[in-house]
PDB file of N, CA and C in Angstrom:
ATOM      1  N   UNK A   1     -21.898  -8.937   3.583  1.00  0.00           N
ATOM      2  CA  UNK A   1     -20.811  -9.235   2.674  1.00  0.00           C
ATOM      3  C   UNK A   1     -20.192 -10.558   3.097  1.00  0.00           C
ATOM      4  N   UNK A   2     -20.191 -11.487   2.299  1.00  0.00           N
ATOM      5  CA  UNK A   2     -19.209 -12.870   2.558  1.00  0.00           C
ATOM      6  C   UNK A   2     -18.072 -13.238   1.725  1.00  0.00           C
ATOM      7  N   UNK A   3     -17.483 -13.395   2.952  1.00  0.00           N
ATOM      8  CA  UNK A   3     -15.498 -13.367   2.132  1.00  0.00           C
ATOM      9  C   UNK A   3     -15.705 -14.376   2.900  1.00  0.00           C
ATOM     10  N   UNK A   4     -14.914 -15.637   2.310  1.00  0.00           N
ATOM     11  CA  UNK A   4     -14.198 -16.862   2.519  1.00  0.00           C
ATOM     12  C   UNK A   4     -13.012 -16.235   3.426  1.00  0.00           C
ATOM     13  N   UNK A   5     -12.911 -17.713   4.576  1.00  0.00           N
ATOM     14  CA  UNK A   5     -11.573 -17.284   5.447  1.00  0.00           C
ATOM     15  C   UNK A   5     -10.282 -17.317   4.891  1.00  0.00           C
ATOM     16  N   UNK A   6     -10.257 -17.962   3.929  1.00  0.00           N
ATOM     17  CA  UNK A   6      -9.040 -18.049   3.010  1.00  0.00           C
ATOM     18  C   UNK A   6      -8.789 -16.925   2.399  1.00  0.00           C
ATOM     19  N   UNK A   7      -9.724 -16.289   1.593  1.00  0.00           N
ATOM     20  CA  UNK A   7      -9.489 -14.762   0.895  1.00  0.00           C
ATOM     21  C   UNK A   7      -9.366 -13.805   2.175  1.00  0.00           C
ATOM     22  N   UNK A   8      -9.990 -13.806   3.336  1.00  0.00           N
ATOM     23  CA  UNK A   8      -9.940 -12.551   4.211  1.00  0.00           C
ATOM     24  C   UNK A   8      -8.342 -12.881   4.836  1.00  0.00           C
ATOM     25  N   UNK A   9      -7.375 -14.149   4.961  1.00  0.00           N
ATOM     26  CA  UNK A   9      -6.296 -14.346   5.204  1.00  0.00           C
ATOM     27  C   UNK A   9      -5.592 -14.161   4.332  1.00  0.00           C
ATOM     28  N   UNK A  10      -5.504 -14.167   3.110  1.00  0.00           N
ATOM     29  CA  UNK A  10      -4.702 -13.435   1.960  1.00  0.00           C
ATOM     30  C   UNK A  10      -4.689 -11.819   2.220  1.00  0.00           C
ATOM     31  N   UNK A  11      -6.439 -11.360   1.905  1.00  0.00           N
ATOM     32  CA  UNK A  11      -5.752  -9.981   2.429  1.00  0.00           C
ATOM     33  C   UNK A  11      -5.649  -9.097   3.666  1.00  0.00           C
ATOM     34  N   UNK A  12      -5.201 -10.208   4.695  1.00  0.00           N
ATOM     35  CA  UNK A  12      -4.302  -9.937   5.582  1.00  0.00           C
ATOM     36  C   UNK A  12      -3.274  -9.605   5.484  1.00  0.00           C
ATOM     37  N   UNK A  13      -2.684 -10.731   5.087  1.00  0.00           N
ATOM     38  CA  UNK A  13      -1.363 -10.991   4.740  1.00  0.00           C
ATOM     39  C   UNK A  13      -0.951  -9.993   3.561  1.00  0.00           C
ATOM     40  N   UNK A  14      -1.653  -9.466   2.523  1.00  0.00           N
ATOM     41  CA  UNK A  14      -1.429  -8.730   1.486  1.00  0.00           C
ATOM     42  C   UNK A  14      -0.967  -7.499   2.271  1.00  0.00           C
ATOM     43  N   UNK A  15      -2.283  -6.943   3.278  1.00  0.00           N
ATOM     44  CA  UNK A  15      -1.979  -5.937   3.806  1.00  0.00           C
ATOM     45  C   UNK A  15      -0.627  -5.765   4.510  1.00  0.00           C
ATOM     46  N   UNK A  16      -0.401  -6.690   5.335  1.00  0.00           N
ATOM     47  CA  UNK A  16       0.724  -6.445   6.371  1.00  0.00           C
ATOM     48  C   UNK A  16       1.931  -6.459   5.474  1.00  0.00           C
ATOM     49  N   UNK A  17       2.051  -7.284   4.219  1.00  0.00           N
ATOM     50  CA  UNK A  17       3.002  -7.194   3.925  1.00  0.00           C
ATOM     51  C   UNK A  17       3.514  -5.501   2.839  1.00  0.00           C
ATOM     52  N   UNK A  18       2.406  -5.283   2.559  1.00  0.00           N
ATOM     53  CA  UNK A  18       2.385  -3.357   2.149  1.00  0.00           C
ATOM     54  C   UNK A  18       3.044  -2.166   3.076  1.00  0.00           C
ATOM     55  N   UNK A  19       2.779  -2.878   4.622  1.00  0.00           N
ATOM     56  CA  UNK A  19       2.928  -2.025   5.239  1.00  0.00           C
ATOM     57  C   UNK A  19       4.303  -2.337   5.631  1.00  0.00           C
ATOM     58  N   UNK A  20       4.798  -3.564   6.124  1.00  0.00           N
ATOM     59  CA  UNK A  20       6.062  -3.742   5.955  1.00  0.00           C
ATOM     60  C   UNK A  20       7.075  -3.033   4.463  1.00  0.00           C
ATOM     61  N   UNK A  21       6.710  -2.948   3.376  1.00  0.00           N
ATOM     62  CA  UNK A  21       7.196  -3.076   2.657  1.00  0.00           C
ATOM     63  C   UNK A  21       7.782  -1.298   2.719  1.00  0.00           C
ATOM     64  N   UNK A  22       6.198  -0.533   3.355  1.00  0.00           N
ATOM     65  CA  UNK A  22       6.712   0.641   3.591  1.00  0.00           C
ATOM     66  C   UNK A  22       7.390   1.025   4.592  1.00  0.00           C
ATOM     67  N   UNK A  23       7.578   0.209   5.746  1.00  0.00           N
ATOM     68  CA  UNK A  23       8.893  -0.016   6.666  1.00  0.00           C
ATOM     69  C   UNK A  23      10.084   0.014   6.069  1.00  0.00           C
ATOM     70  N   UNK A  24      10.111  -0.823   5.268  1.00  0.00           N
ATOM     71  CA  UNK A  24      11.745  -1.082   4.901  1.00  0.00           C
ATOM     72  C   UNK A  24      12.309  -0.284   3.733  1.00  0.00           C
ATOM     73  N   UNK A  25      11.035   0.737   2.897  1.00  0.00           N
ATOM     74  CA  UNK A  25      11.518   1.509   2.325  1.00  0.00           C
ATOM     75  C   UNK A  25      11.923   3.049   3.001  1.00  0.00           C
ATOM     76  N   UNK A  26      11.104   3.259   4.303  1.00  0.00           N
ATOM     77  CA  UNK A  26      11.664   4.399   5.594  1.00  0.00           C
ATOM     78  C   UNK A  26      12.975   3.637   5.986  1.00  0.00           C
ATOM     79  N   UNK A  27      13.469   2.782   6.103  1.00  0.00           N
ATOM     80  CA  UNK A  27      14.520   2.652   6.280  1.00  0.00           C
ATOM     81  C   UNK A  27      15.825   2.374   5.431  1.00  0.00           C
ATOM     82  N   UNK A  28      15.583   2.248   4.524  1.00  0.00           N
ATOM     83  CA  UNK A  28      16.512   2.101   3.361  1.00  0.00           C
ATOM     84  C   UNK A  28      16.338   3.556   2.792  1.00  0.00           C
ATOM     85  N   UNK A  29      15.524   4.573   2.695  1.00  0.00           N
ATOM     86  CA  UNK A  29      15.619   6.150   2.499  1.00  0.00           C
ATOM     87  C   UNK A  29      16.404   6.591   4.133  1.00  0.00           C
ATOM     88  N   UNK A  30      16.315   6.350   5.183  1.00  0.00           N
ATOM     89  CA  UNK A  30      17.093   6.879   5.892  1.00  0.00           C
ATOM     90  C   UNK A  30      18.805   6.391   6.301  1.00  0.00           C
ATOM     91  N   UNK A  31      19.092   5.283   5.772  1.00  0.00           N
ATOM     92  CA  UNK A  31      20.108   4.904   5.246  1.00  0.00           C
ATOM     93  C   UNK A  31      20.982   5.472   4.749  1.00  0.00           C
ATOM     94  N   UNK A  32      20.077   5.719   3.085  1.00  0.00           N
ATOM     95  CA  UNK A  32      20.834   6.423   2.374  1.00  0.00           C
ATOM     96  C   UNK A  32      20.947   7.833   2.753  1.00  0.00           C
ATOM     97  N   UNK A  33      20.347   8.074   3.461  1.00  0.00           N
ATOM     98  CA  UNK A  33      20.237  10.085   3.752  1.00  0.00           C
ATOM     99  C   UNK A  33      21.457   9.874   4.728  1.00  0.00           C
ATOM    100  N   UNK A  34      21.192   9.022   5.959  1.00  0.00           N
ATOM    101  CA  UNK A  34      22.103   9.183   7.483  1.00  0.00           C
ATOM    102  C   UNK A  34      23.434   8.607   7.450  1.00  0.00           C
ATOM    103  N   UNK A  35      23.872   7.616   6.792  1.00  0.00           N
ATOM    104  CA  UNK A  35      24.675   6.812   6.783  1.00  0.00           C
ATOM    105  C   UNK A  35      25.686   6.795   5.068  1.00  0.00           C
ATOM    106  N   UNK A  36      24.719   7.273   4.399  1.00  0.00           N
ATOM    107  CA  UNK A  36      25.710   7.337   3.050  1.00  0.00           C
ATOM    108  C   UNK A  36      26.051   8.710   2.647  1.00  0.00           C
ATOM    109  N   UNK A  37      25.255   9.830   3.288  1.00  0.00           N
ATOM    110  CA  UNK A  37      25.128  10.917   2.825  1.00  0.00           C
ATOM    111  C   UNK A  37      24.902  11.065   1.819  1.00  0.00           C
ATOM    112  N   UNK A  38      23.970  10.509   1.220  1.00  0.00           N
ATOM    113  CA  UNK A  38      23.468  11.030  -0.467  1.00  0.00           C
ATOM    114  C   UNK A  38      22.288  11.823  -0.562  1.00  0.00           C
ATOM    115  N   UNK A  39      22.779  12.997  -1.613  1.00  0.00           N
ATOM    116  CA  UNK A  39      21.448  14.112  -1.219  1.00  0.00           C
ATOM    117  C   UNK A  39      20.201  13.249  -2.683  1.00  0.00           C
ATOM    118  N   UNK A  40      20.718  12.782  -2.918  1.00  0.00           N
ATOM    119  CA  UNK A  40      19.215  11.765  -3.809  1.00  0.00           C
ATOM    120  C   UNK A  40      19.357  10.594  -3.427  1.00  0.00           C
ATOM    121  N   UNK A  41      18.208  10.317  -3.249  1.00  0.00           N
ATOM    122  CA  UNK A  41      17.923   8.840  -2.723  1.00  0.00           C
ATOM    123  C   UNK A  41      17.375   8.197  -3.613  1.00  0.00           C
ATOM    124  N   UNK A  42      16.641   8.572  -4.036  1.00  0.00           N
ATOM    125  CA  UNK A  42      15.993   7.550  -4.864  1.00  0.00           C
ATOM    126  C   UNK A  42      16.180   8.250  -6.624  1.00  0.00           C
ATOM    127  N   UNK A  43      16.311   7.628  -7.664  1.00  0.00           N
ATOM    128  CA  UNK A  43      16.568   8.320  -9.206  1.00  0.00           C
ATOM    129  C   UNK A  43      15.525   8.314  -9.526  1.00  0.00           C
ATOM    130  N   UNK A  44      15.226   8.977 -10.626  1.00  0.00           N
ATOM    131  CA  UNK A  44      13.886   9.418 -11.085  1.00  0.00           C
ATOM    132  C   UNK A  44      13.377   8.685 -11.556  1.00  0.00           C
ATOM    133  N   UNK A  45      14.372   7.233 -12.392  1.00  0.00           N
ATOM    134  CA  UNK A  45      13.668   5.735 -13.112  1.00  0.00           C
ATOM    135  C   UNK A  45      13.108   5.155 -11.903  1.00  0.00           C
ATOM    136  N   UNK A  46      13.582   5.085 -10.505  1.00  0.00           N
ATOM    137  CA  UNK A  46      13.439   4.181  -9.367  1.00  0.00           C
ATOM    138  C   UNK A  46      11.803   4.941  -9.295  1.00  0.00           C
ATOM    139  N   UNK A  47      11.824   6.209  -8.713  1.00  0.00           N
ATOM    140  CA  UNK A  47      10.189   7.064  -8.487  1.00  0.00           C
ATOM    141  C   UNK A  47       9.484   6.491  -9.159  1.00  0.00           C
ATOM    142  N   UNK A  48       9.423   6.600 -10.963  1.00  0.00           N
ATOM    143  CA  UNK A  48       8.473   6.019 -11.509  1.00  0.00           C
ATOM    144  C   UNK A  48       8.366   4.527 -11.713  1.00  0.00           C
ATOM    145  N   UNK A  49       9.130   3.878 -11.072  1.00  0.00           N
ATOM    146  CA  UNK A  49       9.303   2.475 -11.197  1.00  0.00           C
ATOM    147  C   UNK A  49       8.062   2.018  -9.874  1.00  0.00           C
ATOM    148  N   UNK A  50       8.599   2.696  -8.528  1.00  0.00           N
ATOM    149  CA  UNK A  50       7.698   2.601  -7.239  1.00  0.00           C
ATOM    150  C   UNK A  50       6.588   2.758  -7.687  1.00  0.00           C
ATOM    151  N   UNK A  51       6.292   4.396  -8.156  1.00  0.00           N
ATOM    152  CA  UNK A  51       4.491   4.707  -8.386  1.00  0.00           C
ATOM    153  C   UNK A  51       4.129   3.772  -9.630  1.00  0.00           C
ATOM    154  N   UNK A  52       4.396   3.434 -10.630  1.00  0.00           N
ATOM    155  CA  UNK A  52       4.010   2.325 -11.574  1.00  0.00           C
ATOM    156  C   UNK A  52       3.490   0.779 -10.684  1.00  0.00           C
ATOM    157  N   UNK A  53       4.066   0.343  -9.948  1.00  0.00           N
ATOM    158  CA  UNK A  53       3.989  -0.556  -9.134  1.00  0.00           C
ATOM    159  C   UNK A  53       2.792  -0.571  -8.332  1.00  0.00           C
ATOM    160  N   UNK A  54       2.776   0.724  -7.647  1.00  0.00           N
ATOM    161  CA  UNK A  54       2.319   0.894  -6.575  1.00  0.00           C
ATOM    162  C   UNK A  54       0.510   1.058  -7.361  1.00  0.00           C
ATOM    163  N   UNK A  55       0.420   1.821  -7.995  1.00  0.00           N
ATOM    164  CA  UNK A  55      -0.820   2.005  -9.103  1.00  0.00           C
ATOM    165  C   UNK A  55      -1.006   1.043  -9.675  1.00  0.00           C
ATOM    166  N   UNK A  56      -0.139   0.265 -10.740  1.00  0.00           N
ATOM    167  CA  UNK A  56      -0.911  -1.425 -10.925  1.00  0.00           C
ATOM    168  C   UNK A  56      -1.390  -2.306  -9.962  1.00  0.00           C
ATOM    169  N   UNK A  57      -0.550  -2.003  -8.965  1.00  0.00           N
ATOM    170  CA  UNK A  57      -1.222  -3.243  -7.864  1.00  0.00           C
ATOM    171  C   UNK A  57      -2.528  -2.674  -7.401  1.00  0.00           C
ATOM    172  N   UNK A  58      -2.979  -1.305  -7.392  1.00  0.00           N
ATOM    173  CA  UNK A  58      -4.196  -0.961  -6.564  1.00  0.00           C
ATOM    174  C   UNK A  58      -5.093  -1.342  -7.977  1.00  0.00           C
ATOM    175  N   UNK A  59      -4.716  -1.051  -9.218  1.00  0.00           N
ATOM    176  CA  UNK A  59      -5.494  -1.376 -10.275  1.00  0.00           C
ATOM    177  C   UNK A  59      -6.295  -2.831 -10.154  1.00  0.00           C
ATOM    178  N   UNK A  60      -5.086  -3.344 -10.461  1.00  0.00           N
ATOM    179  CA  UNK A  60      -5.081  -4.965 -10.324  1.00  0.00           C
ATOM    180  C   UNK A  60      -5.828  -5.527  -8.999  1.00  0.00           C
ATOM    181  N   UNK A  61      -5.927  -5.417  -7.846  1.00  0.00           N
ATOM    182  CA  UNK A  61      -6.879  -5.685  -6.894  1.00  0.00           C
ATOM    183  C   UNK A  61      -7.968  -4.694  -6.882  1.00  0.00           C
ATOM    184  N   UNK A  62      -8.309  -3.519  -7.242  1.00  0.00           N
ATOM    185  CA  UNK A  62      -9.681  -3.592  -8.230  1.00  0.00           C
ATOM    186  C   UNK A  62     -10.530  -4.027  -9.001  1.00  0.00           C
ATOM    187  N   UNK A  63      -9.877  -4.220 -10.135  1.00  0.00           N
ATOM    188  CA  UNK A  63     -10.208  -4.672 -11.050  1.00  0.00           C
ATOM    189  C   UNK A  63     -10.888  -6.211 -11.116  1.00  0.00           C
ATOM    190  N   UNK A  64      -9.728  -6.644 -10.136  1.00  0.00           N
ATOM    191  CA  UNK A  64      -9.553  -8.301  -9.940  1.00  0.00           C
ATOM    192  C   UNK A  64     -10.773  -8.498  -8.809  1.00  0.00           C
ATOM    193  N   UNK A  65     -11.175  -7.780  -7.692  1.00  0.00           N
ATOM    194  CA  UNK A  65     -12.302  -8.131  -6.785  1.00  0.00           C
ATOM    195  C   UNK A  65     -13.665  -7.895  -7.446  1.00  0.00           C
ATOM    196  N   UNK A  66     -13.235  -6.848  -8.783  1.00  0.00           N
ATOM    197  CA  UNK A  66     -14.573  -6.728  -9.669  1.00  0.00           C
ATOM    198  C   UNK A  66     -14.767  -7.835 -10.613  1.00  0.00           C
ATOM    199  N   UNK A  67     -13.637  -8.792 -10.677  1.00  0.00           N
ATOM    200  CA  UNK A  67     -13.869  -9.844 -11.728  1.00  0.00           C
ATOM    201  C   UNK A  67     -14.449 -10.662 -11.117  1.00  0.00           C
ATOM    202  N   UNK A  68     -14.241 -11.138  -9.461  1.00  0.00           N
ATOM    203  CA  UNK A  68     -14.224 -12.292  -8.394  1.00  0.00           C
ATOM    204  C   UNK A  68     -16.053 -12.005  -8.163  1.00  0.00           C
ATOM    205  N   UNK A  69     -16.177 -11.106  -8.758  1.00  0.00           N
ATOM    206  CA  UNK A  69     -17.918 -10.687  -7.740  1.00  0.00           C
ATOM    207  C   UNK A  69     -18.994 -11.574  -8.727  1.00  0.00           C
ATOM    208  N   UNK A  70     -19.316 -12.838  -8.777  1.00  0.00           N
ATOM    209  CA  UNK A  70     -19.771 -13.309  -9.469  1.00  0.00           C
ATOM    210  C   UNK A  70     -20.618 -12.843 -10.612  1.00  0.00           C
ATOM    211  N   UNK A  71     -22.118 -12.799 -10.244  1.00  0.00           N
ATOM    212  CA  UNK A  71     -23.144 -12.010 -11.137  1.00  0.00           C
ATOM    213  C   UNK A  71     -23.068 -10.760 -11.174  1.00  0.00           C
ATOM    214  N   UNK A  72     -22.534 -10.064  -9.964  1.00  0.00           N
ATOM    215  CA  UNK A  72     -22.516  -8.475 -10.133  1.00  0.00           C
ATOM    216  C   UNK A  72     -21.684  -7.691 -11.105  1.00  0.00           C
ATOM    217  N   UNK A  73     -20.481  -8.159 -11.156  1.00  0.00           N
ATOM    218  CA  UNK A  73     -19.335  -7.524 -11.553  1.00  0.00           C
ATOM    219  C   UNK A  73     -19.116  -6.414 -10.682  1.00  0.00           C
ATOM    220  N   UNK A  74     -19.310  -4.814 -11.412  1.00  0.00           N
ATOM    221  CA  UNK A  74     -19.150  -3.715 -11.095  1.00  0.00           C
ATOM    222  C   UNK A  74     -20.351  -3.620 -10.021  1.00  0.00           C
ATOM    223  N   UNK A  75     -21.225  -3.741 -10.046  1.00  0.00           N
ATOM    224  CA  UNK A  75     -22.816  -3.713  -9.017  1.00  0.00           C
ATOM    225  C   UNK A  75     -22.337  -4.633  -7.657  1.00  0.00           C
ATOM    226  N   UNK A  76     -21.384  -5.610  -7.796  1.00  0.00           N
ATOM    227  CA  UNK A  76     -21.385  -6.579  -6.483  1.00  0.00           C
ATOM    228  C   UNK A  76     -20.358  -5.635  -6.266  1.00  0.00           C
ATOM    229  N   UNK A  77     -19.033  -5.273  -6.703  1.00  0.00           N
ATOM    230  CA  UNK A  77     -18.411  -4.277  -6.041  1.00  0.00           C
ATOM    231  C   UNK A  77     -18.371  -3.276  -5.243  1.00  0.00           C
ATOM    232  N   UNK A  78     -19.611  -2.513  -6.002  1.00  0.00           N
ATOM    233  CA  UNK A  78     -20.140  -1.098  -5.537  1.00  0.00           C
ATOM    234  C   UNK A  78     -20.937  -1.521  -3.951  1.00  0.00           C
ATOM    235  N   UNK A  79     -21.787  -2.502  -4.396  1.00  0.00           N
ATOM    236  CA  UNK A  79     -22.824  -3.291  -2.859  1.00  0.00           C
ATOM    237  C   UNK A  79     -21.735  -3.206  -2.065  1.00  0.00           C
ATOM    238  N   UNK A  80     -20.746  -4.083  -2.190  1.00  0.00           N
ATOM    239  CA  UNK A  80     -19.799  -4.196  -1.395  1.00  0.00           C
ATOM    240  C   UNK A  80     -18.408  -3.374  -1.305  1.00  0.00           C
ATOM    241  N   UNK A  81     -18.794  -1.857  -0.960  1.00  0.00           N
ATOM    242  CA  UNK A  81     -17.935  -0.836  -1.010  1.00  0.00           C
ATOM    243  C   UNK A  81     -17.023  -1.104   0.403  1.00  0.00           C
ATOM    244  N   UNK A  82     -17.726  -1.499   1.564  1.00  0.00           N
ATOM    245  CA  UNK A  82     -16.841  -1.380   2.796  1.00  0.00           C
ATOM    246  C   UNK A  82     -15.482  -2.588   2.793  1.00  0.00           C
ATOM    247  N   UNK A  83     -16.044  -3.272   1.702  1.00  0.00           N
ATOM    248  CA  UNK A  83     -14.515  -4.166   1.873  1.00  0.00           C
ATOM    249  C   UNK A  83     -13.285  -3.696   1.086  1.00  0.00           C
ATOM    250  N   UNK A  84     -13.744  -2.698   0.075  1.00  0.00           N
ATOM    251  CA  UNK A  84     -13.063  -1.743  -0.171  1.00  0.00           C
ATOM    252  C   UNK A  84     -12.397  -0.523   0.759  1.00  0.00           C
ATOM    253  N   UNK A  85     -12.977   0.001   1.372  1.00  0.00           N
ATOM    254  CA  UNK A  85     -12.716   1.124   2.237  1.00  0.00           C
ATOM    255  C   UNK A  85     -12.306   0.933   3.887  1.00  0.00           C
ATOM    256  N   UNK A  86     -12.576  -0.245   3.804  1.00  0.00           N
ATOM    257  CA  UNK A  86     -11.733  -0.722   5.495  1.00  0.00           C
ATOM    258  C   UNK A  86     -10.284  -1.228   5.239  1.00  0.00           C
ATOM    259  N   UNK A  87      -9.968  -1.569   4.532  1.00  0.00           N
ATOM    260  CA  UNK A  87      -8.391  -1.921   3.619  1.00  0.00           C
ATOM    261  C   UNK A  87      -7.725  -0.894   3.245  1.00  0.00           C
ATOM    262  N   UNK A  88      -8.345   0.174   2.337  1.00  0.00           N
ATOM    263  CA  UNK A  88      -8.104   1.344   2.000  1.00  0.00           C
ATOM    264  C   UNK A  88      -7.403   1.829   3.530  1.00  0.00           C
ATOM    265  N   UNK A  89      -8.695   2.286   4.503  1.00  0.00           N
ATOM    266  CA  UNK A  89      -8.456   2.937   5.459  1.00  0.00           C
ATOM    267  C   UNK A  89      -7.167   2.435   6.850  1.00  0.00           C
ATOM    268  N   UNK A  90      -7.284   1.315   6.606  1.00  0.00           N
ATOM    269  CA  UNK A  90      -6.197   0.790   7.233  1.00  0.00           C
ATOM    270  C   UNK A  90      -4.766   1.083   6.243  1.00  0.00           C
ATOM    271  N   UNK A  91      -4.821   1.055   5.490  1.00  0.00           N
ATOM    272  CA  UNK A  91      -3.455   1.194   4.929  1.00  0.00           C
ATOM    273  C   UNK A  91      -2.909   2.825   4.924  1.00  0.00           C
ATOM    274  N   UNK A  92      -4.074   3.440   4.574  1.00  0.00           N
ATOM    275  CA  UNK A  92      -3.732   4.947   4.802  1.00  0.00           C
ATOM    276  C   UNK A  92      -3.674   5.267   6.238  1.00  0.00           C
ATOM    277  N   UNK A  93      -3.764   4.852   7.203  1.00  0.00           N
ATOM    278  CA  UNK A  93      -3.088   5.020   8.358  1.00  0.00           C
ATOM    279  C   UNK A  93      -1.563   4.671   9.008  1.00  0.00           C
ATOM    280  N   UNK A  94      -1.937   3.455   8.210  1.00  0.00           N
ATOM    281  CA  UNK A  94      -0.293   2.672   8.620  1.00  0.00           C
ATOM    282  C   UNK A  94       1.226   3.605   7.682  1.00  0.00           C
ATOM    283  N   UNK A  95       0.018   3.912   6.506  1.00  0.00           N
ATOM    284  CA  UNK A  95       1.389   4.693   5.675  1.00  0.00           C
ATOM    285  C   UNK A  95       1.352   6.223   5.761  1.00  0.00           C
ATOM    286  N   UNK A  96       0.270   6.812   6.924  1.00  0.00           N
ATOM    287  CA  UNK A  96       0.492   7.966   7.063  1.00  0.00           C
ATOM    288  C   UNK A  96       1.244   8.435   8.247  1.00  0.00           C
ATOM    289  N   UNK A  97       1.338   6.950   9.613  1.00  0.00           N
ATOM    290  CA  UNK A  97       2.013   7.025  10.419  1.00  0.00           C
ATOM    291  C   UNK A  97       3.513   6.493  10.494  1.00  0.00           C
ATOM    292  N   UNK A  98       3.462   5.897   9.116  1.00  0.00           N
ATOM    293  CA  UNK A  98       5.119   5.835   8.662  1.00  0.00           C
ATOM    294  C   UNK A  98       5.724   7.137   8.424  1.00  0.00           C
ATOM    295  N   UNK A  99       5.213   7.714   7.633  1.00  0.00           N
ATOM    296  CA  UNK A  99       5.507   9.299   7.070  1.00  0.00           C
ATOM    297  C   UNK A  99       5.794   9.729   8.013  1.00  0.00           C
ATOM    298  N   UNK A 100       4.925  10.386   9.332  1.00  0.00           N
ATOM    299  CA  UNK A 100       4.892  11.378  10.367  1.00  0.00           C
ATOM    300  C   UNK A 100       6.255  10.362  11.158  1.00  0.00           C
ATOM    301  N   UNK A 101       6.586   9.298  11.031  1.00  0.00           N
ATOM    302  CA  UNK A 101       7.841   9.133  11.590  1.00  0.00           C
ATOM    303  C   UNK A 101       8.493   8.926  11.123  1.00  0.00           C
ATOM    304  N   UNK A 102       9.337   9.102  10.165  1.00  0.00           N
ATOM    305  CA  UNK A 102      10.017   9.212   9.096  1.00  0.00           C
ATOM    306  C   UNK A 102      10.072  11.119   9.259  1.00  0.00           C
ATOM    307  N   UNK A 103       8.958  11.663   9.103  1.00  0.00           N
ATOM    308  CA  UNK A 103       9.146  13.233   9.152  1.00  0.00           C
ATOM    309  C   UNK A 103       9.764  13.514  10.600  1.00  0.00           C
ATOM    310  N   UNK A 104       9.853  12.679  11.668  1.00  0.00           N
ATOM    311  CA  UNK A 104      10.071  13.414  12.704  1.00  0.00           C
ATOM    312  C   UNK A 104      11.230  13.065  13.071  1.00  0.00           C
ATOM    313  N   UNK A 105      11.719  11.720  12.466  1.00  0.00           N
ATOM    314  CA  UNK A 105      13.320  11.451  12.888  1.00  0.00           C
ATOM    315  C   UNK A 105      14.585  11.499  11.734  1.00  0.00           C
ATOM    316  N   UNK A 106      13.469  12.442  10.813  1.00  0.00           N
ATOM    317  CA  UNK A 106      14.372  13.149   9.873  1.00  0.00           C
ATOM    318  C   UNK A 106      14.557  14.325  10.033  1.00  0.00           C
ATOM    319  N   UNK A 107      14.262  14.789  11.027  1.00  0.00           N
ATOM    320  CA  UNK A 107      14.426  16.127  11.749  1.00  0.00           C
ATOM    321  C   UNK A 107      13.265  17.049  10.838  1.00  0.00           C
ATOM    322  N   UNK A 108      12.831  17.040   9.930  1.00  0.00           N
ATOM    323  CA  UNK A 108      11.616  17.648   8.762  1.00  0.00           C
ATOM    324  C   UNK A 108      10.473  18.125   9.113  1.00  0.00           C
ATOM    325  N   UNK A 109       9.994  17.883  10.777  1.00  0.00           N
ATOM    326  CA  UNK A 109       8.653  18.064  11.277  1.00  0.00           C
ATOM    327  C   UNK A 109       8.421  18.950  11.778  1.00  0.00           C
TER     328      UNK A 109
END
């Protein structure tokens, strides 16, 4: 598989900044729980506002690495599943070990 150093530094940077982003939303939910006492944190427009977001962007860098694959389209994608699934897998770690701390210093664990 060949990624340009420029694209593999974008999604670097894409990544880290996801995972930050889920930093500062564990902390702005424990905020509002520890410090404001509000038993809702987030409103139900805000929920579907996040998951709308959160689902276009995985769309959209789908879609978009299936447009970037020159002759293949969908076939250069599929060839190239692990640049899919090492991104994937890194992010589902980083945001599953946000959770488990977030669950544990919310007393929830």
């Amino acid at each position: 598989m060949d990624i340009s150093p420029a694209a593999g530094k974008i999604l670097g940077m894409l990544m880290a900044y996801a995972v930050s982003s889920l930093g500062l939303l564990l902390a702005y939910y424990n905020y509002r729980k520890r410090i404001v006492g509000a038993e809702q944190v987030f409103t139900p427009k805000a929920r579907k506002v996040i998951v709308g977001v959160t689902v276009t962007a995985v769309i959209g860098m789908i879609l978009g690495a299936a447009a970037l694959q020159g002759d293949g389209g969908w076939n250069g994608l599929i060839d190239n599943w692990v640049g899919i699934v090492i991104p994937v897998a890194i992010f589902s770690v980083s945001f599953g070990l946000t959770w488990l701390l977030y669950r544990h210093f919310a007393g929830k664990g």
